[in-house]
C-alpha atoms as a PDB file:
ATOM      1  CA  UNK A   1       0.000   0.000   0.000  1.00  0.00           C
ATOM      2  CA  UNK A   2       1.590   3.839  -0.767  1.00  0.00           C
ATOM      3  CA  UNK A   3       1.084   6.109   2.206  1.00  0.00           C
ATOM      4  CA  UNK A   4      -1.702   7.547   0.078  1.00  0.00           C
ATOM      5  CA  UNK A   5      -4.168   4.708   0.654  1.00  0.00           C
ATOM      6  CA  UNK A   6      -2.996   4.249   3.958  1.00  0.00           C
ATOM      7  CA  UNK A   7      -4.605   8.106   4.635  1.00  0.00           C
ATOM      8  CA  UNK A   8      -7.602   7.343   2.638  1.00  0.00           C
ATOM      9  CA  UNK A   9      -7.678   4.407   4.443  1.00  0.00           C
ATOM     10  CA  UNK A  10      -7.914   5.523   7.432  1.00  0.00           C
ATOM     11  CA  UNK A  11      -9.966   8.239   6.768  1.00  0.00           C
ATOM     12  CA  UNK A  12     -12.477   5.670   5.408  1.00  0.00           C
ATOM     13  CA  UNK A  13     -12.688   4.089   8.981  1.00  0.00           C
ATOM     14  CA  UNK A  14     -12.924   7.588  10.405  1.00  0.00           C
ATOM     15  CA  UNK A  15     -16.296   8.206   8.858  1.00  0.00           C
ATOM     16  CA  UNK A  16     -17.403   4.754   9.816  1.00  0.00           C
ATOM     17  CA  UNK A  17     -16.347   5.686  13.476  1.00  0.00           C
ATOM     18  CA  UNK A  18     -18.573   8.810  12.854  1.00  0.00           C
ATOM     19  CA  UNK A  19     -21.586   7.016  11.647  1.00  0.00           C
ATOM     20  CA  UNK A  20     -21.429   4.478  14.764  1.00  0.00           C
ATOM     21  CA  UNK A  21     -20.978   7.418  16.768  1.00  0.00           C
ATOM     22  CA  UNK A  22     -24.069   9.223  15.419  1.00  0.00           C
ATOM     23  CA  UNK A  23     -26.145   6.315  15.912  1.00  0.00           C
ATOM     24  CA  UNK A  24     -25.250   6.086  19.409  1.00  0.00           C
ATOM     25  CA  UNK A  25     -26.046   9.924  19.911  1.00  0.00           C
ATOM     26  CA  UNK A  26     -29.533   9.173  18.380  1.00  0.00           C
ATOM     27  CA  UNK A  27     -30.289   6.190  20.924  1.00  0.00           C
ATOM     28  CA  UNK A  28     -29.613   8.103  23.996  1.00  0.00           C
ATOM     29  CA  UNK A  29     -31.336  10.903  22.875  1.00  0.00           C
ATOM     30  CA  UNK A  30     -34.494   9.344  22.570  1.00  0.00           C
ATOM     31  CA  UNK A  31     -33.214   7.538  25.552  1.00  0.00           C
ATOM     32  CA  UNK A  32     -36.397   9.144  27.971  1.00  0.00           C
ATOM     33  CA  UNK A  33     -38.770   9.419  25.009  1.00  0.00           C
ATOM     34  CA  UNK A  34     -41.240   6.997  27.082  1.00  0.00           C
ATOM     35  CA  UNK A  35     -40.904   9.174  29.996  1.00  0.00           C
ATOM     36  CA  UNK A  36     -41.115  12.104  28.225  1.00  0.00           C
ATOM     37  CA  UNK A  37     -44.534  11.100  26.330  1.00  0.00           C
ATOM     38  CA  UNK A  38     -46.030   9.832  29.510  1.00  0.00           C
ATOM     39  CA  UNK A  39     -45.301  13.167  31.606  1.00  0.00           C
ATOM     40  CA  UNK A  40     -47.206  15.418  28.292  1.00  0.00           C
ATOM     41  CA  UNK A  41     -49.791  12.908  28.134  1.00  0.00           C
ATOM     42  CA  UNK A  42     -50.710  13.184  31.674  1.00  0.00           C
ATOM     43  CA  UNK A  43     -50.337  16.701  32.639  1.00  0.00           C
ATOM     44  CA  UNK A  44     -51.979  18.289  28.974  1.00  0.00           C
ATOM     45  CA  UNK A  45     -54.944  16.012  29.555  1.00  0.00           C
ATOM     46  CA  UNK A  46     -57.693  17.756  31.339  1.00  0.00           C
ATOM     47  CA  UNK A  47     -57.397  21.190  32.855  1.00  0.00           C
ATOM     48  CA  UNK A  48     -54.802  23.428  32.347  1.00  0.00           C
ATOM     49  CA  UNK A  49     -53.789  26.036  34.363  1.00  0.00           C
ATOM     50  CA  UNK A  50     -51.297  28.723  33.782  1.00  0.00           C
ATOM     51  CA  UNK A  51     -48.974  27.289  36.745  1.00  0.00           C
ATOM     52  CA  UNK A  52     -49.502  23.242  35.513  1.00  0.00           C
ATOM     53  CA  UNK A  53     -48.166  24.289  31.887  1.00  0.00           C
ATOM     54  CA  UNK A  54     -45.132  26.608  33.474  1.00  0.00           C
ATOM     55  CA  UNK A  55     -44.488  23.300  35.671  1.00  0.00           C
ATOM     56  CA  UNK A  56     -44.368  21.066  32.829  1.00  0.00           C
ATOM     57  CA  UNK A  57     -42.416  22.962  30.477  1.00  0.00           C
ATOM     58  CA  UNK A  58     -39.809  22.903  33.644  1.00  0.00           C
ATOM     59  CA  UNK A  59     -39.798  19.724  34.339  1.00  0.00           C
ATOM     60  CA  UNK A  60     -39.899  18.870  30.275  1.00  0.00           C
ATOM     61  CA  UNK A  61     -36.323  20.768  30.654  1.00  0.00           C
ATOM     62  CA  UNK A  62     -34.802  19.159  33.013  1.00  0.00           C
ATOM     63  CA  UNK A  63     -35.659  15.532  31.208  1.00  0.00           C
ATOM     64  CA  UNK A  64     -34.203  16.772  28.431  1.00  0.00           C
ATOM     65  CA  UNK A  65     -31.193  18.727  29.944  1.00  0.00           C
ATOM     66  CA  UNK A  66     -30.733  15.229  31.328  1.00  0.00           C
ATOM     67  CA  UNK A  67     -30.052  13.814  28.394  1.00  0.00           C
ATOM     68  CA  UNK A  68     -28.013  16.225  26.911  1.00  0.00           C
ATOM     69  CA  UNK A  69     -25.705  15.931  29.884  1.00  0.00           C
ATOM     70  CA  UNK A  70     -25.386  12.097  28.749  1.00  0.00           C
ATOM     71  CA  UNK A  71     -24.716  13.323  24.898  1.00  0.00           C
ATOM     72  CA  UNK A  72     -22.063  15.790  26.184  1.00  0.00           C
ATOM     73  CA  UNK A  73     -20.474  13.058  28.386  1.00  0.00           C
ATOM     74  CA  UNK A  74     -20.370  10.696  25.245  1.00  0.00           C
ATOM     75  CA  UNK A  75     -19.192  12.421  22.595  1.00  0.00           C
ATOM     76  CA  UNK A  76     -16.190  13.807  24.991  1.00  0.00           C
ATOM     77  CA  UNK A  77     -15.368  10.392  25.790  1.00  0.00           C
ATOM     78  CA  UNK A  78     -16.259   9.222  21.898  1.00  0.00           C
ATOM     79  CA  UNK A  79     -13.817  11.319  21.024  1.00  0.00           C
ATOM     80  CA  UNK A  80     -11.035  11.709  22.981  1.00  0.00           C
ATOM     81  CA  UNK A  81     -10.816   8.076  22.661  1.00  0.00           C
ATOM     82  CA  UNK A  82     -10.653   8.451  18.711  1.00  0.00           C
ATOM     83  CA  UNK A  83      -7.990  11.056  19.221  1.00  0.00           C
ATOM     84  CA  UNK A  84      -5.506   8.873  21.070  1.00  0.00           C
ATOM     85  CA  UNK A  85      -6.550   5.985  18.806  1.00  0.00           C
ATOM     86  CA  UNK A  86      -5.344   8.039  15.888  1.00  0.00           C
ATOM     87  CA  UNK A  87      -2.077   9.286  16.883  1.00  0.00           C
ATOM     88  CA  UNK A  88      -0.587   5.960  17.454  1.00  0.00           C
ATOM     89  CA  UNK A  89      -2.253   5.035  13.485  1.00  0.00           C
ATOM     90  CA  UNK A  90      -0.389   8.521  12.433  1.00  0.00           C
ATOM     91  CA  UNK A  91       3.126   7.473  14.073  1.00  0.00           C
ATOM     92  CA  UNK A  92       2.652   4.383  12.832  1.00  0.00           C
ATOM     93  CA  UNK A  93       2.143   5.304   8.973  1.00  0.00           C
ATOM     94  CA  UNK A  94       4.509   7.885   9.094  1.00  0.00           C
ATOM     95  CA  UNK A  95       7.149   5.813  10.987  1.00  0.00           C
ATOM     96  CA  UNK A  96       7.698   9.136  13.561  1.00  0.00           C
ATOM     97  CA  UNK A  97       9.654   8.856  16.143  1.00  0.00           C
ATOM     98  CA  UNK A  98       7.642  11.500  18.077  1.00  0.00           C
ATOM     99  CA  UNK A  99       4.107  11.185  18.869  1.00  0.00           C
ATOM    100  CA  UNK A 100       1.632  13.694  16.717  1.00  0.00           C
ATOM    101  CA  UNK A 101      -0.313  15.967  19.321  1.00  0.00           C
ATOM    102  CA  UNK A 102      -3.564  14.565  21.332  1.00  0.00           C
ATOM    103  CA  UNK A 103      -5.822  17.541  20.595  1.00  0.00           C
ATOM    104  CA  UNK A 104      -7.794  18.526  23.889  1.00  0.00           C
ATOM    105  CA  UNK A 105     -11.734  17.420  23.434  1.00  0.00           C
ATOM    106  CA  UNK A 106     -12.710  20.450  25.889  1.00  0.00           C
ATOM    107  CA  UNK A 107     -10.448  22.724  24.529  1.00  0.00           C
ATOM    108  CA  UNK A 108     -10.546  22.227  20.593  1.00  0.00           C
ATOM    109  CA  UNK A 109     -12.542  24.252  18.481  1.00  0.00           C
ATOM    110  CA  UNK A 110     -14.677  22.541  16.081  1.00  0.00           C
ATOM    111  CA  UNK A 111     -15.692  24.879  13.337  1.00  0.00           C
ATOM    112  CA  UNK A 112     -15.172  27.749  15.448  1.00  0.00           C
ATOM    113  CA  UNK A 113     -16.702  26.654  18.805  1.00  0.00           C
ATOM    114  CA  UNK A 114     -16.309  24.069  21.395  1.00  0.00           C
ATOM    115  CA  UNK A 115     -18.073  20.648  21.542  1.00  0.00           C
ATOM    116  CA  UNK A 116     -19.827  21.850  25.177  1.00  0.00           C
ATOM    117  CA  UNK A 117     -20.324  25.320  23.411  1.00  0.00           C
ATOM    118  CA  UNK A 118     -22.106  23.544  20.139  1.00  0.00           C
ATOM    119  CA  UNK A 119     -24.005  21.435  21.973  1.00  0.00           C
ATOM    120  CA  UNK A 120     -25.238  23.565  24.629  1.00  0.00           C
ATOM    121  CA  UNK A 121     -26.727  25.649  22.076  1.00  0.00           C
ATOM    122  CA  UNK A 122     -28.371  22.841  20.857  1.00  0.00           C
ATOM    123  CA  UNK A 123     -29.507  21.804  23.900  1.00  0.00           C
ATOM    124  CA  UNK A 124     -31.102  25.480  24.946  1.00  0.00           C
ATOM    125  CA  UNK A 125     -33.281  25.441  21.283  1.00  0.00           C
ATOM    126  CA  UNK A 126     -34.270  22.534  21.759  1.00  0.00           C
ATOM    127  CA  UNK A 127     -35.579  23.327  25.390  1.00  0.00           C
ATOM    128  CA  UNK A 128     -37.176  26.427  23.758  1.00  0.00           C
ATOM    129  CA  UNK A 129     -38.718  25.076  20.670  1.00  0.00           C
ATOM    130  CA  UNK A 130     -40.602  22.308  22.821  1.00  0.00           C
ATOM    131  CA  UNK A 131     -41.553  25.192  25.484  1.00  0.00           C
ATOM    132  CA  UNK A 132     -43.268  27.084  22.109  1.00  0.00           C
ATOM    133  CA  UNK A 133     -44.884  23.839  21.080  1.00  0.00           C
ATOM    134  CA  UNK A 134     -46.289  23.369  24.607  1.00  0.00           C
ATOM    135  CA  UNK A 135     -47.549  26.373  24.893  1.00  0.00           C
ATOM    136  CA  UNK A 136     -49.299  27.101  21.159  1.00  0.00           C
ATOM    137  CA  UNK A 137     -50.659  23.318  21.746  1.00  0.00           C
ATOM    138  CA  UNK A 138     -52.520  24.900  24.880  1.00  0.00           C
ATOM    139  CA  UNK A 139     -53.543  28.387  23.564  1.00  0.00           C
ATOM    140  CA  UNK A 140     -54.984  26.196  20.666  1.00  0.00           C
ATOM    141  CA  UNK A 141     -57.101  23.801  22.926  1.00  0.00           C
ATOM    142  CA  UNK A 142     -55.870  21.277  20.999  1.00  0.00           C
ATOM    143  CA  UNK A 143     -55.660  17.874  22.828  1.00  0.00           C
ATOM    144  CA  UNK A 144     -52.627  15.978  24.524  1.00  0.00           C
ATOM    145  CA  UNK A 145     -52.410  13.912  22.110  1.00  0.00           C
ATOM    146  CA  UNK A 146     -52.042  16.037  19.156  1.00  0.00           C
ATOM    147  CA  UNK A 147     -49.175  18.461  21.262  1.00  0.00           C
ATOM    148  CA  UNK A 148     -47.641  15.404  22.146  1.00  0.00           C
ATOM    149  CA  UNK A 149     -47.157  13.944  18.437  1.00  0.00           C
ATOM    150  CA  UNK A 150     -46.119  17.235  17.747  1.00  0.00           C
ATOM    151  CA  UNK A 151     -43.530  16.919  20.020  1.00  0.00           C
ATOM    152  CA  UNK A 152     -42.530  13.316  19.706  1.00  0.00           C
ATOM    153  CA  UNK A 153     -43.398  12.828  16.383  1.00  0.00           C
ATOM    154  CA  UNK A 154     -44.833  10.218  14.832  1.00  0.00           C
ATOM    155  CA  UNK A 155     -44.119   5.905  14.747  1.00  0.00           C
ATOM    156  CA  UNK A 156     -43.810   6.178  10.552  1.00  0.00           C
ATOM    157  CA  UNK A 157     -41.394   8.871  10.646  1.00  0.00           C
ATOM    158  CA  UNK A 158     -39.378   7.538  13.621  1.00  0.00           C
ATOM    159  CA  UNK A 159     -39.966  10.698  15.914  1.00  0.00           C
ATOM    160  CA  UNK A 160     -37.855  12.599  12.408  1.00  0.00           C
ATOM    161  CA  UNK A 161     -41.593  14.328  12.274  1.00  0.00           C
ATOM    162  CA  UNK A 162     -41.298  15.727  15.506  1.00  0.00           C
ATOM    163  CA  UNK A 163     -40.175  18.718  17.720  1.00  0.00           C
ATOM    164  CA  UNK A 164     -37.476  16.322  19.271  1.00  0.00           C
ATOM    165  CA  UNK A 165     -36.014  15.587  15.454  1.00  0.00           C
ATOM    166  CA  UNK A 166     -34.212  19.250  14.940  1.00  0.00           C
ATOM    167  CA  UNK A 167     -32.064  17.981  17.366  1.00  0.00           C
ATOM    168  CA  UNK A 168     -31.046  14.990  16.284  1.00  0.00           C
ATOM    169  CA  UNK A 169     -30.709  16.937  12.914  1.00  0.00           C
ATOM    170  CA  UNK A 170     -28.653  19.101  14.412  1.00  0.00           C
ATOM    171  CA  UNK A 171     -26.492  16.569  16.053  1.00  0.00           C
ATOM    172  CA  UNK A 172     -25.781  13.942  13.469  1.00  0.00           C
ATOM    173  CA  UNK A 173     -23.680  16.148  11.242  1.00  0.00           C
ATOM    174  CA  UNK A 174     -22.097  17.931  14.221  1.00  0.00           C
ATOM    175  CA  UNK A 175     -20.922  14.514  15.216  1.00  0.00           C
ATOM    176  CA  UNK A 176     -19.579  13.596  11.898  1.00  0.00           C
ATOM    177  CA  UNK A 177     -17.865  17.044  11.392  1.00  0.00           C
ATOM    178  CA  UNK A 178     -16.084  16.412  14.821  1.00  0.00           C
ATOM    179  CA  UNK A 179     -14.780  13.060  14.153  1.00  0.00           C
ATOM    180  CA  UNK A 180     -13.283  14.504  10.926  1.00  0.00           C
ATOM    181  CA  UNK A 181     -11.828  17.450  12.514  1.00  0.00           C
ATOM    182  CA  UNK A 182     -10.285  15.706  15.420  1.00  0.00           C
ATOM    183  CA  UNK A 183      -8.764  13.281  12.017  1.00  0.00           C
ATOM    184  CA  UNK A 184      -7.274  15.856  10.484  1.00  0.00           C
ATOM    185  CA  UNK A 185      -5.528  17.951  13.464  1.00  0.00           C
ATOM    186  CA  UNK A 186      -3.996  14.714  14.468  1.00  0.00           C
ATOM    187  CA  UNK A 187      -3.398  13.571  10.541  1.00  0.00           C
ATOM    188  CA  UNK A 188      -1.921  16.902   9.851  1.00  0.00           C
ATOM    189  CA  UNK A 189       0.211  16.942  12.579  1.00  0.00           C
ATOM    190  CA  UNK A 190       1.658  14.231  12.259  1.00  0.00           C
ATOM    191  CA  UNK A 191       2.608  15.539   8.559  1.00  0.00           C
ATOM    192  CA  UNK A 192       4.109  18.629   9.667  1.00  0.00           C
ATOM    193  CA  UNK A 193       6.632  16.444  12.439  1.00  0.00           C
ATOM    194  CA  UNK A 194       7.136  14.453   9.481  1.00  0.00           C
ATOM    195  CA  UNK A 195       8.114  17.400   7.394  1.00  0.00           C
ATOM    196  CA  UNK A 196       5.740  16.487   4.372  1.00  0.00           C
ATOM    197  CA  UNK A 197       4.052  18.597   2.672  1.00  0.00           C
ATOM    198  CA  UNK A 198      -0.100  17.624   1.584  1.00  0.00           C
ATOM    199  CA  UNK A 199      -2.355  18.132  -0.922  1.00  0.00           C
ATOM    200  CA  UNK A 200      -6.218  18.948  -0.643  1.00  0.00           C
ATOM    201  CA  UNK A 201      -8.074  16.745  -2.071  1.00  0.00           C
ATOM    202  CA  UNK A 202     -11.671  15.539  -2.246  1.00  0.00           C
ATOM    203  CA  UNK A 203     -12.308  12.137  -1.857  1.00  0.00           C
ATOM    204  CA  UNK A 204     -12.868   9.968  -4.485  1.00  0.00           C
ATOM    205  CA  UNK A 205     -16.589   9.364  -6.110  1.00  0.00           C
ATOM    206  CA  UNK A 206     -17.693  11.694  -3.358  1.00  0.00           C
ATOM    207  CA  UNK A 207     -19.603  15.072  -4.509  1.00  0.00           C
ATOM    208  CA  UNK A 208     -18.145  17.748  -2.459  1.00  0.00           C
ATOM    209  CA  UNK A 209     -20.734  20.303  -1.707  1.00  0.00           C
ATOM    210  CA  UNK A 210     -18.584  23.056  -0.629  1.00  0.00           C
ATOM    211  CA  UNK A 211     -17.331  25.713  -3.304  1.00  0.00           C
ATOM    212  CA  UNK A 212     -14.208  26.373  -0.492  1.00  0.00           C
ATOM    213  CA  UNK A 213     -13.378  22.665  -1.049  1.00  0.00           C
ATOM    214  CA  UNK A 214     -13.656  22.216  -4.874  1.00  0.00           C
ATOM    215  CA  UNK A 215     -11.201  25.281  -5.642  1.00  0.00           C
ATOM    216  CA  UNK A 216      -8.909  23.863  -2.899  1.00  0.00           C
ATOM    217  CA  UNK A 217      -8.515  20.908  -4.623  1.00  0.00           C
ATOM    218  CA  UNK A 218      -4.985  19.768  -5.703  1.00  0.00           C
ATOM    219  CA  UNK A 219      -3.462  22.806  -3.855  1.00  0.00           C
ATOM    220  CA  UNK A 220      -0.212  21.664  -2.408  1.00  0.00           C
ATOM    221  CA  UNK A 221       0.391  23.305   1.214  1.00  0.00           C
ATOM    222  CA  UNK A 222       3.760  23.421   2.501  1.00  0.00           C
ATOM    223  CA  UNK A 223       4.098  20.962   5.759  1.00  0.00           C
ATOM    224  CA  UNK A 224       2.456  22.657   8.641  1.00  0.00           C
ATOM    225  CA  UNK A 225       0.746  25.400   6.683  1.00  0.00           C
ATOM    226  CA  UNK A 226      -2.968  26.394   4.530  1.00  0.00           C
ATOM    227  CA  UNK A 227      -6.488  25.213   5.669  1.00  0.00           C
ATOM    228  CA  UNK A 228      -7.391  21.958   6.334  1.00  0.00           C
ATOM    229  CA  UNK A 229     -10.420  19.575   6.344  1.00  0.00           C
ATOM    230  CA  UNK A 230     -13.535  19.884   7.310  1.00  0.00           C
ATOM    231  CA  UNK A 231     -13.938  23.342   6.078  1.00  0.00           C
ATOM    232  CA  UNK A 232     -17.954  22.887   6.498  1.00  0.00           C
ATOM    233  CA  UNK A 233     -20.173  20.206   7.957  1.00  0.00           C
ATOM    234  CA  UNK A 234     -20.394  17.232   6.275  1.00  0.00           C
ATOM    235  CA  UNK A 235     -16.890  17.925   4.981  1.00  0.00           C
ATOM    236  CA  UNK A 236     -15.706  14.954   2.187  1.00  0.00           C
ATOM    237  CA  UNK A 237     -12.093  16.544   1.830  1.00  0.00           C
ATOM    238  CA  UNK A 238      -8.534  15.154   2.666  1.00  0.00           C
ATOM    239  CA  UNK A 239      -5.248  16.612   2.941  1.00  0.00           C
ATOM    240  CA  UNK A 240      -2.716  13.871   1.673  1.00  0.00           C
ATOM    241  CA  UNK A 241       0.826  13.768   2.893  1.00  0.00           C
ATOM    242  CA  UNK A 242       3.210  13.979   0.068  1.00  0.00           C
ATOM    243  CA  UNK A 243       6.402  12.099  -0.477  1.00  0.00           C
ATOM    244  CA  UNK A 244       9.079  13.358  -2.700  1.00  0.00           C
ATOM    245  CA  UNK A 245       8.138  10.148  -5.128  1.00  0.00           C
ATOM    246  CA  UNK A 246       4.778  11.409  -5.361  1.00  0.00           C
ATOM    247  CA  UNK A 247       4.291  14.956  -5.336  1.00  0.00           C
ATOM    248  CA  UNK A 248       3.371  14.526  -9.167  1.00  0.00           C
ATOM    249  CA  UNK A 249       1.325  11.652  -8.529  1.00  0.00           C
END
């Protein structure tokens, strides 16, 4: 194998890692959906008082603050565990003698935030949106059931249908982007202890959706230097290290 397909390679198994990852994310966030329907069910169904729909929406936020505490806690761990994994692939395909930088999972800055800082923000619309929902469900006089599919969704759509979905929208490609980031910071240190130069390139049969990432491709960066992958969510770019046999190639 050239050290080419070893990086495309391993960034193959990288998005696999990503799409594991996102599946766990969506099980434990629909980890209290049973609790969650049976607390709307039973406090929207009869009367309704100003102070029984305040209580609700607080105690609908701390369910689901819950379980954003549990996403937090396993992406951090998720990832920092990819991170170490990867250096040790990195030192070993490069043959370095030194060991490529761990990037920091609480520290690193994924697209220009934190993870916590991402997902927070995530977590606080999503407390808000099904607040709203709760609330025009009630001014409406429409029944528990109906705000409650609203919230949860429906059985055909998987929940996808419901207020709870945006988040799980939100989160899948935030998890894929991270898993890719934390990739490339260790991939492209590892270069620049190496020396190599890389060169940006989208990945093969993949349609790369960003105009940033088309016009960087083929652009040769000097070893430590330029922008690297993922420039966007959903990122499909590399950055490929380049021996002196194949800078051409």
């Amino acid at each position: 194998m050239t050290l080419r397909s070893d990086i495309l390679e391993a960034h193959k198994e990288a998005q696999k890692r990503a799409r594991a990852l996102v599946r766990e994310v969506k099980r434990e966030l629909r980890s209290a959906d049973d609790m969650l329907r049976a607390r709307l069910l039973t406090a929207l169904t009869g009367r309704r008082t100003l102070s029984q729909v305040n209580k609700l929406t607080r105690n609908v936020a701390i369910l689901r603050g819950a379980v954003f505490v549990r996403v937090q806690q396993l992406l951090e761990e998720a990832l920092s565990e990819f991170a170490h994994e990867e250096t040790q692939s990195a030192r070993a395909d490069l043959d370095l003698q030194g060991i490529p930088r761990v990037p920091a999972v609480s520290s690193e800055r994924i697209r220009g935030r934190t993870l916590r800082s991402w997902v927070d923000g995530i977590r606080r619309s999503d407390r808000d949106r099904l607040e709203a929902e709760i609330h025009m469900g009630v001014a409406e006089g429409a029944r528990a059931e109906v705000i409650t599919q609203r919230i949860m969704g429906t059985v055909r759509a998987r929940g996808r249908d419901g207020a709870l979905g945006t988040a799980e929208r939100q989160l899948t490609p935030l998890t894929t982007t991270a898993i890719m980031h934390f990739f490339s910071v260790v991939r492209g240190d590892a270069a620049a202890k190496a020396g190599l130069d890389e060169r940006y390139e989208t990945l093969p049969g993949k349609t790369e959706s960003s105009d940033v990432c088309r016009k960087l491709d083929g652009t040769v960066f000097e070893a430590g230097e330029g922008p690297r992958p993922p420039q966007h969510f959903n990122c499909k770019s590399v950055r490929i290290p380049l021996l002196e046999e194949n800078r051409n190639g």
